[in-house]
Every structure is written in C-alpha cells, then in structure tokens.
Protein backbone atom coordinates (compact mmCIF):
# COMPACT_ATOMS: atom_id res chain seq x y z
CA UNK A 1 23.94 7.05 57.93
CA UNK A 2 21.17 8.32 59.88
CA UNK A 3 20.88 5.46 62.09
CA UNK A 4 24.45 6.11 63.31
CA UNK A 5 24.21 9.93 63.69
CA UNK A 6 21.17 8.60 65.78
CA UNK A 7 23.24 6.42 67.37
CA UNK A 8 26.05 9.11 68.36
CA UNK A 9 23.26 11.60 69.37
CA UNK A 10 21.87 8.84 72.04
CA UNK A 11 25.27 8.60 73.47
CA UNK A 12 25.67 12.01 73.88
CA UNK A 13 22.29 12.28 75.57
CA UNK A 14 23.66 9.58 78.05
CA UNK A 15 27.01 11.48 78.37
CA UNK A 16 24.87 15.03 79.27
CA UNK A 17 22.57 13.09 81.59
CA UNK A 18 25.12 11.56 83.49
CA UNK A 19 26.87 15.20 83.81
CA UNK A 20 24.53 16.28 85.29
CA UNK A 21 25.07 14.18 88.32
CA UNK A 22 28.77 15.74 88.17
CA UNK A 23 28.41 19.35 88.18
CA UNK A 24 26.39 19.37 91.23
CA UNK A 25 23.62 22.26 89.88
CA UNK A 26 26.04 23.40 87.81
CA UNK A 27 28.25 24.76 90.53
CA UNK A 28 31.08 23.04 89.18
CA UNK A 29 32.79 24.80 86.21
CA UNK A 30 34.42 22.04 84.18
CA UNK A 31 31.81 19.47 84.62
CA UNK A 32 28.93 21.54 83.72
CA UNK A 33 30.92 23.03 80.20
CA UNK A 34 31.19 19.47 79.53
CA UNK A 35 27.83 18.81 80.08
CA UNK A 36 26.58 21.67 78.21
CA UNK A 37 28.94 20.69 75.49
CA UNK A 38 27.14 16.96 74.94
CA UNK A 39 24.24 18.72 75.12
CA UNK A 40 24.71 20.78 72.01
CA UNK A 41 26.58 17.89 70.12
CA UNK A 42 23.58 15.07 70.97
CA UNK A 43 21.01 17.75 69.65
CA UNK A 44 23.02 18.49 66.71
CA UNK A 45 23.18 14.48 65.93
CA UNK A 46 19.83 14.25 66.23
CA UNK A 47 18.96 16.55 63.96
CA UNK A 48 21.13 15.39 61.38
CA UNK A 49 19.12 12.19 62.26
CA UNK A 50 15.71 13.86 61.46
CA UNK A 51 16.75 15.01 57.91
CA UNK A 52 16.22 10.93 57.03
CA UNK A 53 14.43 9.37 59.67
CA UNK A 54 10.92 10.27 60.78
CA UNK A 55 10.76 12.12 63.79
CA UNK A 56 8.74 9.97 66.08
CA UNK A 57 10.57 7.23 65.39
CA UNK A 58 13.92 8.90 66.10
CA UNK A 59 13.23 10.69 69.00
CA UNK A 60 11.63 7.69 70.77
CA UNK A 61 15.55 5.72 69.32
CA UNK A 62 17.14 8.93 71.14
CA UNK A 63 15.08 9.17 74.37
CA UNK A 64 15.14 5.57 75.12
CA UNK A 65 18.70 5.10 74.11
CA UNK A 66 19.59 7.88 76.75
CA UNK A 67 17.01 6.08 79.72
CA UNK A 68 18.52 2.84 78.77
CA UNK A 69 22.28 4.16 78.94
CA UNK A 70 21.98 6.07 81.84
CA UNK A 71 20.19 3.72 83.58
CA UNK A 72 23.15 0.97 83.35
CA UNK A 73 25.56 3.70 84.23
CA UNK A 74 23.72 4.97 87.32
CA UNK A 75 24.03 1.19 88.61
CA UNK A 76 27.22 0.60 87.40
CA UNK A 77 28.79 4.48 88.81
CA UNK A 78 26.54 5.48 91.67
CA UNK A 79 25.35 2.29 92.96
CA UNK A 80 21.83 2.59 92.18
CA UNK A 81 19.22 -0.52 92.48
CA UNK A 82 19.33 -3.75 89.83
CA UNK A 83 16.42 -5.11 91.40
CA UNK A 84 14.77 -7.45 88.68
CA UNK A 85 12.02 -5.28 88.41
CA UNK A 86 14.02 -2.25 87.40
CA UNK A 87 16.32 -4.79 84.49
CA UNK A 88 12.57 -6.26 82.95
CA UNK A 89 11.67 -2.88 82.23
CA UNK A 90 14.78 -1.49 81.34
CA UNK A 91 14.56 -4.55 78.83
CA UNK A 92 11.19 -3.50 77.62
CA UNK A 93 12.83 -0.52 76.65
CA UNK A 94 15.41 -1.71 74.44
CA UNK A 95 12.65 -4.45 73.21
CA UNK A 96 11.02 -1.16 72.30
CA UNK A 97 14.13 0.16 70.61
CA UNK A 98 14.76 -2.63 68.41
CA UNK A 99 11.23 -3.35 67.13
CA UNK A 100 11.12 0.65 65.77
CA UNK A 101 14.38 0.07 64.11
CA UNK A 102 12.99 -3.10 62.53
CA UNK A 103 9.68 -1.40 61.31
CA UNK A 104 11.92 1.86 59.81
C-alpha cells in the first residue's frame, strides 16, 4: 500500500508543479488554491508513504516521479523542447525510478 500512496503523492507533486505555471505568482485566485491544495494532499501521501518505506528511497520515488511528470507535461502543454538530449535523461530518471523500486 505504500507504493501506491507513493504513487498518488508523485502525482500530486506533478499536479502542484504544473500549477504553478497557472496561477501566474499566485496572482490568480482559483489556480493558486488549487495548487496549494495538491500541495498539502502530495505531502500528506508521502508521508503516509514514509510510515513503510524508507525515506531515501521514497523521496527520491516522489521527486523524480514529479521531474519526470512534469517534464512530459511541460512538452506536451507549453511546448517546451523534446530534443533527444532532454528524453535520454528524462529516461535515466525513470531508469533510476525503477531500479529503487526493484531493490525495496
């Protein structure tokens, strides 16, 4: 169960990253409570997360879920490069992600 509050707390992370594209410095009310809201509810995950999982392990799942997420969505939303360079290390992220969730 851990590995899927893990799981929910990365996509949160990706959800309150990509916010704050949207609420411009937070001068935009509705974007920035929903921001603020994925915020509290990735954290939250997480630490449900850490009461099984050890903590550099899950933090390093949570970060690099979050870079790798809102890395795809900044290409896919805002346009933003998909030179190969940027995919082969985007890839040696989630390389990273799936050998820690094999050794754990």
């Amino acid at each position: 169960m851990a590995w899927i509050y893990l799981a929910i707390a990365g996509l949160f992370e990706i959800g309150w990253a990509i916010g704050l594209k949207y609420t411009e410095g937070f001068s935009k009310l509705w974007p920035s409570v929903a921001t603020v809201g994925a915020m509290i509810i990735s954290l939250a995950f997480l630490g449900l997360a850490l009461k099984s999982l050890p903590v550099g392990t899950a933090y390093a799942v949570w970060t690099g879920i979050g870079a790798v997420g809102t890395a795809a969505l900044g290409i896919y939303l805002f346009g933003e490069s998909a030179d190969i360079a940027r995919l082969g290390c985007i890839g040696l992220i989630v390389a990273g992600l799936v050998g820690l969730k094999m050794v754990s």
